[in-house]
PDB file of N, CA and C in Angstrom:
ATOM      1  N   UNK A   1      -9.909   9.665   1.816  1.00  0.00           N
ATOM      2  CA  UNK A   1      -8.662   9.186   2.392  1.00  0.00           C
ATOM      3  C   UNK A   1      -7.655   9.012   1.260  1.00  0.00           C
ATOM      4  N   UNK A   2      -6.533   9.702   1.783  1.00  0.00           N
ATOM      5  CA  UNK A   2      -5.234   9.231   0.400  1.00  0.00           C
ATOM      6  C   UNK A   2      -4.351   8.100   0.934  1.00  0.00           C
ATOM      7  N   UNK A   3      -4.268   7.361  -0.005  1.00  0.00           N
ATOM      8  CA  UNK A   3      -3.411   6.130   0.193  1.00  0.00           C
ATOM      9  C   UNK A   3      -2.290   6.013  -0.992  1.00  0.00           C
ATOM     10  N   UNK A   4      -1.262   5.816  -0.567  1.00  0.00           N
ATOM     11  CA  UNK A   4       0.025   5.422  -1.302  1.00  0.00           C
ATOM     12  C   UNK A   4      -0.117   3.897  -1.785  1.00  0.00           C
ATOM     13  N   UNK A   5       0.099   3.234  -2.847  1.00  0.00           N
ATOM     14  CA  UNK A   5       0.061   1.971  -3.744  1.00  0.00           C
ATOM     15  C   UNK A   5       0.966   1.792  -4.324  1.00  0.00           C
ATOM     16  N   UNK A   6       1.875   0.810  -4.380  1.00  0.00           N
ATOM     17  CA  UNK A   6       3.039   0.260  -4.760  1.00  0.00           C
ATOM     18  C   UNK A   6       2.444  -0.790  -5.770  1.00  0.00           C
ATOM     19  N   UNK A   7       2.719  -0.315  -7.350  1.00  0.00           N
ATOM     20  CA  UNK A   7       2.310  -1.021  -8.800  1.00  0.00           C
ATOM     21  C   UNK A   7       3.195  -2.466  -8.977  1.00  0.00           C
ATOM     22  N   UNK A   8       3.189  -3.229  -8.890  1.00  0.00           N
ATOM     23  CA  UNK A   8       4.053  -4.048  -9.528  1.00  0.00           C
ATOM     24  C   UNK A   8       3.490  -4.986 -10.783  1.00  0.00           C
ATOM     25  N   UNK A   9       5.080  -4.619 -11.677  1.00  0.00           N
ATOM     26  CA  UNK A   9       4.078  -5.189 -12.920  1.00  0.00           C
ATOM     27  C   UNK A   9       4.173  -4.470 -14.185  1.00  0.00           C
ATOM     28  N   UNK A  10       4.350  -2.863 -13.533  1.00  0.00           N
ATOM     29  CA  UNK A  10       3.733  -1.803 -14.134  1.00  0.00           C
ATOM     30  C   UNK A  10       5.253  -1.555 -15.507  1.00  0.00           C
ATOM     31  N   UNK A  11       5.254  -1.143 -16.601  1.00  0.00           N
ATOM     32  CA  UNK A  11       6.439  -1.298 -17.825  1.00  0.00           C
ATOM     33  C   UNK A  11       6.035  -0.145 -18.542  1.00  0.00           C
ATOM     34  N   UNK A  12       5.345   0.167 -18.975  1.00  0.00           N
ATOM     35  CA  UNK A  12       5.273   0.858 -19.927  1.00  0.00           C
ATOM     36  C   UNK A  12       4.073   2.151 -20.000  1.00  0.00           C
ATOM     37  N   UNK A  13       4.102   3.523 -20.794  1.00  0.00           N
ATOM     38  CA  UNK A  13       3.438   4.385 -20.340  1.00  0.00           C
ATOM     39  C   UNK A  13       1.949   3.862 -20.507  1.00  0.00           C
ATOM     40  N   UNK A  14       1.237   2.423 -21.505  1.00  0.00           N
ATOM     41  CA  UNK A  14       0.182   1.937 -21.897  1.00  0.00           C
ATOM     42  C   UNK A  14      -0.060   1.243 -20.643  1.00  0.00           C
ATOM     43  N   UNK A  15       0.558   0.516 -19.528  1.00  0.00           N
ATOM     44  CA  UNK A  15       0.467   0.272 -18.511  1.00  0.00           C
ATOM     45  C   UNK A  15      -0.314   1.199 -17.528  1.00  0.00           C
ATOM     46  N   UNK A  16       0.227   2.386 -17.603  1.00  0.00           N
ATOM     47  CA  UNK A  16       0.247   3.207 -16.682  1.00  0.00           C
ATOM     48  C   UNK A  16      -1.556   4.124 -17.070  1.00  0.00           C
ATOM     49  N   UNK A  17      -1.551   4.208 -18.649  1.00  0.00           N
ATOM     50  CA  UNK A  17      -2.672   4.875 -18.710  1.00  0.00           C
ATOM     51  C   UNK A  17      -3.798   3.610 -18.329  1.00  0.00           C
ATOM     52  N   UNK A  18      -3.528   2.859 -18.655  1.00  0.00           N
ATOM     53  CA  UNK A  18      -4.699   1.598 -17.889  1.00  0.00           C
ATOM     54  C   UNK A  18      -5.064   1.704 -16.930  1.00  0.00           C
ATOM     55  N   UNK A  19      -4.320   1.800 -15.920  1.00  0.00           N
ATOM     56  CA  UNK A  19      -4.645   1.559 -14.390  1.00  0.00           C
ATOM     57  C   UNK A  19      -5.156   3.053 -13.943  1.00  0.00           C
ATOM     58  N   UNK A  20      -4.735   4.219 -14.506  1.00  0.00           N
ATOM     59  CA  UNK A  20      -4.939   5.459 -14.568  1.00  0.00           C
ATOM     60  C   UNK A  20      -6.307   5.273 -14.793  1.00  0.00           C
ATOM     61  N   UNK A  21      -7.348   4.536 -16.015  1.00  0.00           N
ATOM     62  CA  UNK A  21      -8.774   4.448 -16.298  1.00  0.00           C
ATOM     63  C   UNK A  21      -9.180   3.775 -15.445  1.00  0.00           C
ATOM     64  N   UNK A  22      -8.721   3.028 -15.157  1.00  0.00           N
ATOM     65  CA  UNK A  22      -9.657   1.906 -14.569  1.00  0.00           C
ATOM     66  C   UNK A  22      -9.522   2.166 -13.481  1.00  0.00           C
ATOM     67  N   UNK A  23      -8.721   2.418 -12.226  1.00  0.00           N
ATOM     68  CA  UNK A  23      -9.252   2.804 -10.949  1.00  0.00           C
ATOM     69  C   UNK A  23      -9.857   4.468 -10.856  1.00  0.00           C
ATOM     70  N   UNK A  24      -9.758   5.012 -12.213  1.00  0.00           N
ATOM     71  CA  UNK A  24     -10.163   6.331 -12.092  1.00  0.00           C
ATOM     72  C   UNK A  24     -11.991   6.356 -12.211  1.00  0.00           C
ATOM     73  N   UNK A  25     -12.266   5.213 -12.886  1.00  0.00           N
ATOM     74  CA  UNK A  25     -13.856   4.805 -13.113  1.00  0.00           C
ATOM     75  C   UNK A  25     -14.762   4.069 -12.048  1.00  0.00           C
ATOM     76  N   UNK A  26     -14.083   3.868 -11.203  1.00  0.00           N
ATOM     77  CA  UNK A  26     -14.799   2.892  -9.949  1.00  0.00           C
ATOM     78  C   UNK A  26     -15.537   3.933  -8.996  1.00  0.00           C
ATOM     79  N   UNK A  27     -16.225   3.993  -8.597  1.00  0.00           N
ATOM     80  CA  UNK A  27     -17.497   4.686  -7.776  1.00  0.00           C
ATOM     81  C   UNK A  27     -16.719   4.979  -6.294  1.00  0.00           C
ATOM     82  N   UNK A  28     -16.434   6.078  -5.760  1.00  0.00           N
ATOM     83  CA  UNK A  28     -16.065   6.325  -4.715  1.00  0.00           C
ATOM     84  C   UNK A  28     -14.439   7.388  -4.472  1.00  0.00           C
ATOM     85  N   UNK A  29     -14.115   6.906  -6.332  1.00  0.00           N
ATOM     86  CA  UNK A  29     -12.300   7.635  -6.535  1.00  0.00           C
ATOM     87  C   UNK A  29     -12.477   8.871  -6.414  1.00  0.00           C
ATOM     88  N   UNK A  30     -12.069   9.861  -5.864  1.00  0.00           N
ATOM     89  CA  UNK A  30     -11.741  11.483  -5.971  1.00  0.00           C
ATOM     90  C   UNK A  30     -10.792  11.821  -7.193  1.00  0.00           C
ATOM     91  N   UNK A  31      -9.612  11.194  -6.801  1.00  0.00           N
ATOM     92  CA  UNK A  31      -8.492  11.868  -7.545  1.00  0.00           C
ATOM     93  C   UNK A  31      -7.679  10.413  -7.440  1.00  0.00           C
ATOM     94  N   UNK A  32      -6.677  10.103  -8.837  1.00  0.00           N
ATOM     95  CA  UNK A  32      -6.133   8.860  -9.092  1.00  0.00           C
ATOM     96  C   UNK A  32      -4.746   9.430  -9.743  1.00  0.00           C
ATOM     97  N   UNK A  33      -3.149   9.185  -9.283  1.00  0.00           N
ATOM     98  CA  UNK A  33      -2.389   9.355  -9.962  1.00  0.00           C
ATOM     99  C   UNK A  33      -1.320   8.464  -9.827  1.00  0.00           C
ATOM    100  N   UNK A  34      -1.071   7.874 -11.338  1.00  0.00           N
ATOM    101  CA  UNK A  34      -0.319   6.698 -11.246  1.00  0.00           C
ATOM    102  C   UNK A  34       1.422   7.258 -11.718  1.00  0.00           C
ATOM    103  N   UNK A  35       2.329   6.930 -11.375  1.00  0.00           N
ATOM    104  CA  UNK A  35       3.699   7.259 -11.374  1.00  0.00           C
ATOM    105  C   UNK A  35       4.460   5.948 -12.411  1.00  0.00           C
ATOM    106  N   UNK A  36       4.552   5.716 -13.643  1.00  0.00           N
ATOM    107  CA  UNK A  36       5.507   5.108 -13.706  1.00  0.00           C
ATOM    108  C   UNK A  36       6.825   4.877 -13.554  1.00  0.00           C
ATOM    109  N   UNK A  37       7.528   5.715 -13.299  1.00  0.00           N
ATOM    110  CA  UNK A  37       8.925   6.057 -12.652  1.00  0.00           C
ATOM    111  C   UNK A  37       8.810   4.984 -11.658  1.00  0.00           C
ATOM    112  N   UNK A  38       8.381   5.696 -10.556  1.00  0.00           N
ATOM    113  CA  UNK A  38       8.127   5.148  -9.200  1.00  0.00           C
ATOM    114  C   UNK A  38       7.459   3.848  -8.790  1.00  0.00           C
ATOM    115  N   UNK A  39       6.641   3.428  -9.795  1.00  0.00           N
ATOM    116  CA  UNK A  39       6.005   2.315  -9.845  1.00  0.00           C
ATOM    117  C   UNK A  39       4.657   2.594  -8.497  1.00  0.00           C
ATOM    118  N   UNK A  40       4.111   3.709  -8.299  1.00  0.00           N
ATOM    119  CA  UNK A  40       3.295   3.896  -7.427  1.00  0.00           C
ATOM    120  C   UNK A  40       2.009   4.702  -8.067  1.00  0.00           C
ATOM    121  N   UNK A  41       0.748   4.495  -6.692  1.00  0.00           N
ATOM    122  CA  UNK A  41      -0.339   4.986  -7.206  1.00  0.00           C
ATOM    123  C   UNK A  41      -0.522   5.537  -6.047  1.00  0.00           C
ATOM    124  N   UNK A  42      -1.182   6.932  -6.386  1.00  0.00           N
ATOM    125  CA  UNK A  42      -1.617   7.579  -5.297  1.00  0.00           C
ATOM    126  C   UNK A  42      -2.676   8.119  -5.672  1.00  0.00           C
ATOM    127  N   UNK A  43      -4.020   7.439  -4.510  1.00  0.00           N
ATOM    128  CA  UNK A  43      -5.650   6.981  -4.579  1.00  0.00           C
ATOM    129  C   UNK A  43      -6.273   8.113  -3.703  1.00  0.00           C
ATOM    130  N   UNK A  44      -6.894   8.938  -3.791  1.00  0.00           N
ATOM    131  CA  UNK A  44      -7.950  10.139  -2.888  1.00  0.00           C
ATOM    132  C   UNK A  44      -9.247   8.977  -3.109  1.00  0.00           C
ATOM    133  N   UNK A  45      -9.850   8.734  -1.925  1.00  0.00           N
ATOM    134  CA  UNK A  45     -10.963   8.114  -2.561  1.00  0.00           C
ATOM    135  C   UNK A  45     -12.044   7.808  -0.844  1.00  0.00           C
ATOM    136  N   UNK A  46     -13.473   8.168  -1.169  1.00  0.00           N
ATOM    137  CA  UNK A  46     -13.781   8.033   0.140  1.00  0.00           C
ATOM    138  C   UNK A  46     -14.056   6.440   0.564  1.00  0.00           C
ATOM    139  N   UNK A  47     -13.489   6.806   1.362  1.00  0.00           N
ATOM    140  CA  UNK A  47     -13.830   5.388   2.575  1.00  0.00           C
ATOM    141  C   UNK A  47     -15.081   4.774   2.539  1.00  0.00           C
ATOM    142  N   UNK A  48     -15.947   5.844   2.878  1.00  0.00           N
ATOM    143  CA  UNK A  48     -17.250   5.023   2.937  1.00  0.00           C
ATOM    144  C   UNK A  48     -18.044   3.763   1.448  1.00  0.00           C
ATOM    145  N   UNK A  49     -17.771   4.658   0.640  1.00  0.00           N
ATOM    146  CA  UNK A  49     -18.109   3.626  -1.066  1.00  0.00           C
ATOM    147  C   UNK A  49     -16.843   2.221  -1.287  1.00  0.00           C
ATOM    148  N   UNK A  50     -15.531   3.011  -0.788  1.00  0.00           N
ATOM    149  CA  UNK A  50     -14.564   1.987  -1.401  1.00  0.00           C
ATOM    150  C   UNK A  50     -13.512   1.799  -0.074  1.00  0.00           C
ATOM    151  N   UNK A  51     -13.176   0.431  -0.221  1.00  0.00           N
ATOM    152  CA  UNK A  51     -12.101   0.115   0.425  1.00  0.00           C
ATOM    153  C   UNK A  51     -10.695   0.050  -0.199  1.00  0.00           C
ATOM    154  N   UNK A  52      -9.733  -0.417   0.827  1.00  0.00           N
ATOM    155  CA  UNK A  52      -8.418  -0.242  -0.206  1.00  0.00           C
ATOM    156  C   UNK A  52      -8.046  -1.653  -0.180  1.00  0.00           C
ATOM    157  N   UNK A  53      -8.878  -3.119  -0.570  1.00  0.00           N
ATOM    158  CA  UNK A  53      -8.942  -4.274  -0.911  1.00  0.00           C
ATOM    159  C   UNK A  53      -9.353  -4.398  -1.781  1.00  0.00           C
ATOM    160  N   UNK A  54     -10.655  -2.799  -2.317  1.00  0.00           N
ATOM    161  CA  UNK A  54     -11.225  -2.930  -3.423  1.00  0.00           C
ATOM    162  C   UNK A  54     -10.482  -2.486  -4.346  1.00  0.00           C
ATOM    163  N   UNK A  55      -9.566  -1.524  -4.062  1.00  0.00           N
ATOM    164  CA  UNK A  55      -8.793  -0.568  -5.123  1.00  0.00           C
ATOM    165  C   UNK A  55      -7.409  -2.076  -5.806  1.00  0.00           C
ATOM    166  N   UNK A  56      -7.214  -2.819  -4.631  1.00  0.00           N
ATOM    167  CA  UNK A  56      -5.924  -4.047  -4.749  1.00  0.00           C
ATOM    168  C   UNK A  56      -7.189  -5.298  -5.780  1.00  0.00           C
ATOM    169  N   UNK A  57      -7.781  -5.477  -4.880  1.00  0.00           N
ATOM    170  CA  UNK A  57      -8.382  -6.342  -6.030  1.00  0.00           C
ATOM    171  C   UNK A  57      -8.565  -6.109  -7.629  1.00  0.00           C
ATOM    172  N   UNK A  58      -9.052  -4.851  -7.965  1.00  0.00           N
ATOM    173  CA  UNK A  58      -9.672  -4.134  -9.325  1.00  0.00           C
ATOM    174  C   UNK A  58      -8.211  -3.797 -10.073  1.00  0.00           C
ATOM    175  N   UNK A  59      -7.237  -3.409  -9.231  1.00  0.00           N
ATOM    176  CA  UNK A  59      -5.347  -3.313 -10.231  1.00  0.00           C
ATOM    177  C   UNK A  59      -5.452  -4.655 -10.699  1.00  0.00           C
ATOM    178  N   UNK A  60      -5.461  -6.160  -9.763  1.00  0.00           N
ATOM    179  CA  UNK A  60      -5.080  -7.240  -9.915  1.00  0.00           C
ATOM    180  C   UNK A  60      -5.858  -7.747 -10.850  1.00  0.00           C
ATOM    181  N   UNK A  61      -7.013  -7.113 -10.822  1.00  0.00           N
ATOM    182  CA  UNK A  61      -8.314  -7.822 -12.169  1.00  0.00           C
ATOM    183  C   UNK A  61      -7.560  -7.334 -13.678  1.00  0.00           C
ATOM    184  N   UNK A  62      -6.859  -6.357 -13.748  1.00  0.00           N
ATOM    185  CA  UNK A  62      -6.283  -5.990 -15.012  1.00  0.00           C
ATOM    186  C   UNK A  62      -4.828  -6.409 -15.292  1.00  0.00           C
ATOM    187  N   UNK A  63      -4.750  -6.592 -14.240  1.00  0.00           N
ATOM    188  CA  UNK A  63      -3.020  -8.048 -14.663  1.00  0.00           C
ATOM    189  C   UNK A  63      -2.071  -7.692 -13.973  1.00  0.00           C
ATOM    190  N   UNK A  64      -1.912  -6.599 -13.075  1.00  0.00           N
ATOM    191  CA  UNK A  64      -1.356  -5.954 -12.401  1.00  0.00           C
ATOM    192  C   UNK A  64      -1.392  -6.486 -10.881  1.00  0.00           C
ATOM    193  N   UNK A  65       0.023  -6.309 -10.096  1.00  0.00           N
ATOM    194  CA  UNK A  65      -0.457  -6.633  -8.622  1.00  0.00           C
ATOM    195  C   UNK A  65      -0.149  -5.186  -7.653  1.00  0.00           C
ATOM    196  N   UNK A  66      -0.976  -4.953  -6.616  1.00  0.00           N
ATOM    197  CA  UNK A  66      -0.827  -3.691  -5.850  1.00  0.00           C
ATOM    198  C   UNK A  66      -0.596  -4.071  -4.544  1.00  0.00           C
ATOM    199  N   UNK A  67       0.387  -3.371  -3.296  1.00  0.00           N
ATOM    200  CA  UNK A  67       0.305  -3.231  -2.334  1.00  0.00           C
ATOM    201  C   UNK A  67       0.358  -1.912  -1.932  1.00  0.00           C
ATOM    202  N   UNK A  68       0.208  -1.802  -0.568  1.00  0.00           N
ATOM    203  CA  UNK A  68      -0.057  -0.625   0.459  1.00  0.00           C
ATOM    204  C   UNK A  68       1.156  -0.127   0.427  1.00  0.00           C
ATOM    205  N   UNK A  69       1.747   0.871   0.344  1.00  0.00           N
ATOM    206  CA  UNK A  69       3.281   1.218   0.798  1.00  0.00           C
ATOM    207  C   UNK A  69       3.319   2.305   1.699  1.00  0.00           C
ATOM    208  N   UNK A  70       3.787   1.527   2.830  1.00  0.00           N
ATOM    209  CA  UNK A  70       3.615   2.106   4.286  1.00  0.00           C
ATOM    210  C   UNK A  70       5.285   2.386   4.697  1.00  0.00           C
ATOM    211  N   UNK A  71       5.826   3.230   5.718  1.00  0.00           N
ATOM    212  CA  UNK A  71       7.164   2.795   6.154  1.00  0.00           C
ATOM    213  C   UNK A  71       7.778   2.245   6.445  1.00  0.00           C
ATOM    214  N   UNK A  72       7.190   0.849   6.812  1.00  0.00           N
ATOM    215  CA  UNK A  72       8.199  -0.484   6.940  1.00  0.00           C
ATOM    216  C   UNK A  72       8.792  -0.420   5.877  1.00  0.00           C
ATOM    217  N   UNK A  73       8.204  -0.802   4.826  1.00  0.00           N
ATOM    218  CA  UNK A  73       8.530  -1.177   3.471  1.00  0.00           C
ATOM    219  C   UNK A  73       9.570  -0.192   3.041  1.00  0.00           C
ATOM    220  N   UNK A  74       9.414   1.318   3.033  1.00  0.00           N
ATOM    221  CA  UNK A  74      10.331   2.082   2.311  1.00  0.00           C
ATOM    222  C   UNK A  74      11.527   2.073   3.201  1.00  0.00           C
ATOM    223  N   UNK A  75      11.761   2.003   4.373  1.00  0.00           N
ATOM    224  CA  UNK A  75      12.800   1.866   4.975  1.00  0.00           C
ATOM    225  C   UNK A  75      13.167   0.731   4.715  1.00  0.00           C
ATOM    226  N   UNK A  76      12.390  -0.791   4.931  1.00  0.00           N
ATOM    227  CA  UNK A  76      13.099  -1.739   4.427  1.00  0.00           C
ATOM    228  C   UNK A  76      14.104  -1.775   2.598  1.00  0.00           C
ATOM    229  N   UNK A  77      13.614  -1.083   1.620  1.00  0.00           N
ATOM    230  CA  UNK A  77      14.256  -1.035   0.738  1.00  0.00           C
ATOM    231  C   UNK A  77      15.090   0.132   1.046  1.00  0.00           C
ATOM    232  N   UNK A  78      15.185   1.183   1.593  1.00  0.00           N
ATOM    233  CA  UNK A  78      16.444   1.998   2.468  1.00  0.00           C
ATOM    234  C   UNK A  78      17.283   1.136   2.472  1.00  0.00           C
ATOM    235  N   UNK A  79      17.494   0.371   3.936  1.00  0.00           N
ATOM    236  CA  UNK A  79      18.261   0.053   4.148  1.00  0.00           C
ATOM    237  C   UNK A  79      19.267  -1.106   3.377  1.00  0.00           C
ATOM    238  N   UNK A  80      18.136  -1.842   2.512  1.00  0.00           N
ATOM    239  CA  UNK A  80      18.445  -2.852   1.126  1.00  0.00           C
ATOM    240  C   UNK A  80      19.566  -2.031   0.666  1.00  0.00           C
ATOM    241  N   UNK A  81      19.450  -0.772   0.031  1.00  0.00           N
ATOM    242  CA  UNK A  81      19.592  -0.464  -0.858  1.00  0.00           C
ATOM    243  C   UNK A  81      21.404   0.485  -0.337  1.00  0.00           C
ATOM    244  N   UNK A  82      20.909   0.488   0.710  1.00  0.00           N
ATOM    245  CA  UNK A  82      22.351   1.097   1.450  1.00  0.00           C
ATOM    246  C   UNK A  82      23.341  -0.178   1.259  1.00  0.00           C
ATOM    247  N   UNK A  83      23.281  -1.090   1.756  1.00  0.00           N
ATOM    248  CA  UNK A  83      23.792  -2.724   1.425  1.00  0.00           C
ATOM    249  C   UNK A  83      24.529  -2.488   0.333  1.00  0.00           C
ATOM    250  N   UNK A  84      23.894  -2.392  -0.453  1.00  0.00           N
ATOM    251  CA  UNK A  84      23.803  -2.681  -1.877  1.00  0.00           C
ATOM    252  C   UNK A  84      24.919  -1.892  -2.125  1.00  0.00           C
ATOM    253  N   UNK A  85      24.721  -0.891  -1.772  1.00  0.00           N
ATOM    254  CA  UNK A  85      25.861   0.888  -2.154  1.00  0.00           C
ATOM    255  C   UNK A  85      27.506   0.366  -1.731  1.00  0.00           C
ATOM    256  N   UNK A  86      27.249  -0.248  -0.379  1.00  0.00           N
ATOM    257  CA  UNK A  86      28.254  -0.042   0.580  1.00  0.00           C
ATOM    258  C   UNK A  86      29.107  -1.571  -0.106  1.00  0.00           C
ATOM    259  N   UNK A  87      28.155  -2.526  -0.478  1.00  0.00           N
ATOM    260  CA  UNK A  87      29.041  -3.798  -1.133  1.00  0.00           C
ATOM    261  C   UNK A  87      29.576  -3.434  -2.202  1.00  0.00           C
ATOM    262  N   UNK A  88      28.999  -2.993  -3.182  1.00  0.00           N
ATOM    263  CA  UNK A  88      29.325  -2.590  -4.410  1.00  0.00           C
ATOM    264  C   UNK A  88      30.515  -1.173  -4.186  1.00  0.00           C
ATOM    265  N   UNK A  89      30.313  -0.474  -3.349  1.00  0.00           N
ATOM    266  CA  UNK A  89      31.679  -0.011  -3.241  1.00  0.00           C
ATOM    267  C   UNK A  89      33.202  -0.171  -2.701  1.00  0.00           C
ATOM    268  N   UNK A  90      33.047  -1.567  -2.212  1.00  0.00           N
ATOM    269  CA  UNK A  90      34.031  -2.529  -1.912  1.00  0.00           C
ATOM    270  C   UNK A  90      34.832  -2.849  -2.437  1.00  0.00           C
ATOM    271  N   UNK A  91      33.863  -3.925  -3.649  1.00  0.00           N
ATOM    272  CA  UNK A  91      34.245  -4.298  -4.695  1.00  0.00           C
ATOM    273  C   UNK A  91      35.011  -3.210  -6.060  1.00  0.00           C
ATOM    274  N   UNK A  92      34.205  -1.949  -5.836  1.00  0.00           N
ATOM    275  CA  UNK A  92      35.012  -1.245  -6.632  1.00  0.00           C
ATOM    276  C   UNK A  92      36.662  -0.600  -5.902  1.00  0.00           C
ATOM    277  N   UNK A  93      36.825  -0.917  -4.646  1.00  0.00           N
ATOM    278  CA  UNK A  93      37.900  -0.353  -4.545  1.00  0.00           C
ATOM    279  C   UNK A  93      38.758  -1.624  -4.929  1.00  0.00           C
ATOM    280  N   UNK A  94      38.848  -2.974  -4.541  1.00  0.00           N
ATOM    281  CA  UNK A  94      39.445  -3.966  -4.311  1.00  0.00           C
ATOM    282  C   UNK A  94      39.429  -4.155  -5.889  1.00  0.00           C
ATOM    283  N   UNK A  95      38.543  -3.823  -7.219  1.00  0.00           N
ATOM    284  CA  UNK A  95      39.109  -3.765  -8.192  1.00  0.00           C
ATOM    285  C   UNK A  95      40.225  -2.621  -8.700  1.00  0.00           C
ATOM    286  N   UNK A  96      39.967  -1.637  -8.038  1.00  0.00           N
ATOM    287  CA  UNK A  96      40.826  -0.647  -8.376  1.00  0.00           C
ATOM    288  C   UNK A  96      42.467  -1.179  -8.098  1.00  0.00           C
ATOM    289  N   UNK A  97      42.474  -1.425  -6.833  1.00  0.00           N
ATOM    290  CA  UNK A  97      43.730  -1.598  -6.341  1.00  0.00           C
ATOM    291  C   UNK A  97      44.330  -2.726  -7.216  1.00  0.00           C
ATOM    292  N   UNK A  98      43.999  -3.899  -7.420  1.00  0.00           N
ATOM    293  CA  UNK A  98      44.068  -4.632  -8.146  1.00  0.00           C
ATOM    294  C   UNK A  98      44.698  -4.407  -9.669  1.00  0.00           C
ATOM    295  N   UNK A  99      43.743  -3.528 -10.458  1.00  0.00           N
ATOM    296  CA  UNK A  99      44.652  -3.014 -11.614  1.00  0.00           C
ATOM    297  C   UNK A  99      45.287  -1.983 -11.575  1.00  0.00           C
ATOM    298  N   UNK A 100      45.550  -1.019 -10.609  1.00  0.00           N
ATOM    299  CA  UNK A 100      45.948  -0.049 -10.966  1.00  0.00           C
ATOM    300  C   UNK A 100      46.864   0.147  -9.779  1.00  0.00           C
ATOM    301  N   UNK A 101      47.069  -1.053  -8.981  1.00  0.00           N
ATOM    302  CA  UNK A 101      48.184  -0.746  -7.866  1.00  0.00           C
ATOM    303  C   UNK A 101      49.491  -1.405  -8.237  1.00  0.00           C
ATOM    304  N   UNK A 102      49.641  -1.268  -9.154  1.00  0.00           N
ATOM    305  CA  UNK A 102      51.114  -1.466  -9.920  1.00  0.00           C
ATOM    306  C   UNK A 102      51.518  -0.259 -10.306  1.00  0.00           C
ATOM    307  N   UNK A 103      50.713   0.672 -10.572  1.00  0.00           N
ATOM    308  CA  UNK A 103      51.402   2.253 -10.935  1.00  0.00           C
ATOM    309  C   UNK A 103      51.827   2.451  -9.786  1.00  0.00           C
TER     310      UNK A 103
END
């Protein structure tokens, strides 16, 4: 089963090769690839040996915290992030006008 994992925590490429070993060594992993960009992990790993409480517990044992990243979540930061766009381009017009509506 492949599962998507949302790293938090995660800084630096020594970060990234960590969690890269260590969930790559646990009994049951297929295939393990960690994204620092993205701050995500994406786990091939069979079901039957491992769960994905085991994969969240074993990040968190190395100092790291993991969740599931499902589509609530990415749409919820969507739409965050649209917010974000649409305020901040407000503010840049209402500064514009401001200094430069005297020309």
């Amino acid at each position: 089963m492949k599962t998507k994992f949302q790293i938090i925590g995660m800084t630096c490429a020594s970060c990234q090769s960590t969690i890269l070993n260590h969930i790559s060594s646990l009994g049951g992993v297929n295939n393990c690839n960690v994204n620092l960009i993205n701050n995500t992990m994406l786990v091939n790993y069979d079901e039957n040996k491992l769960s994905c409480d085991d994969i969240i517990n074993n990040v968190r044992k190395i100092g790291f915290d993991a969740r599931i990243l499902d589509n609530k979540f990415v749409l919820k930061t969507y739409k965050y992030t649209i917010i974000k766009l649409i305020i901040n381009f407000a503010l840049l017009l209402s500064i514009l006008y401001f200094s430069m509506g005297a020309m």
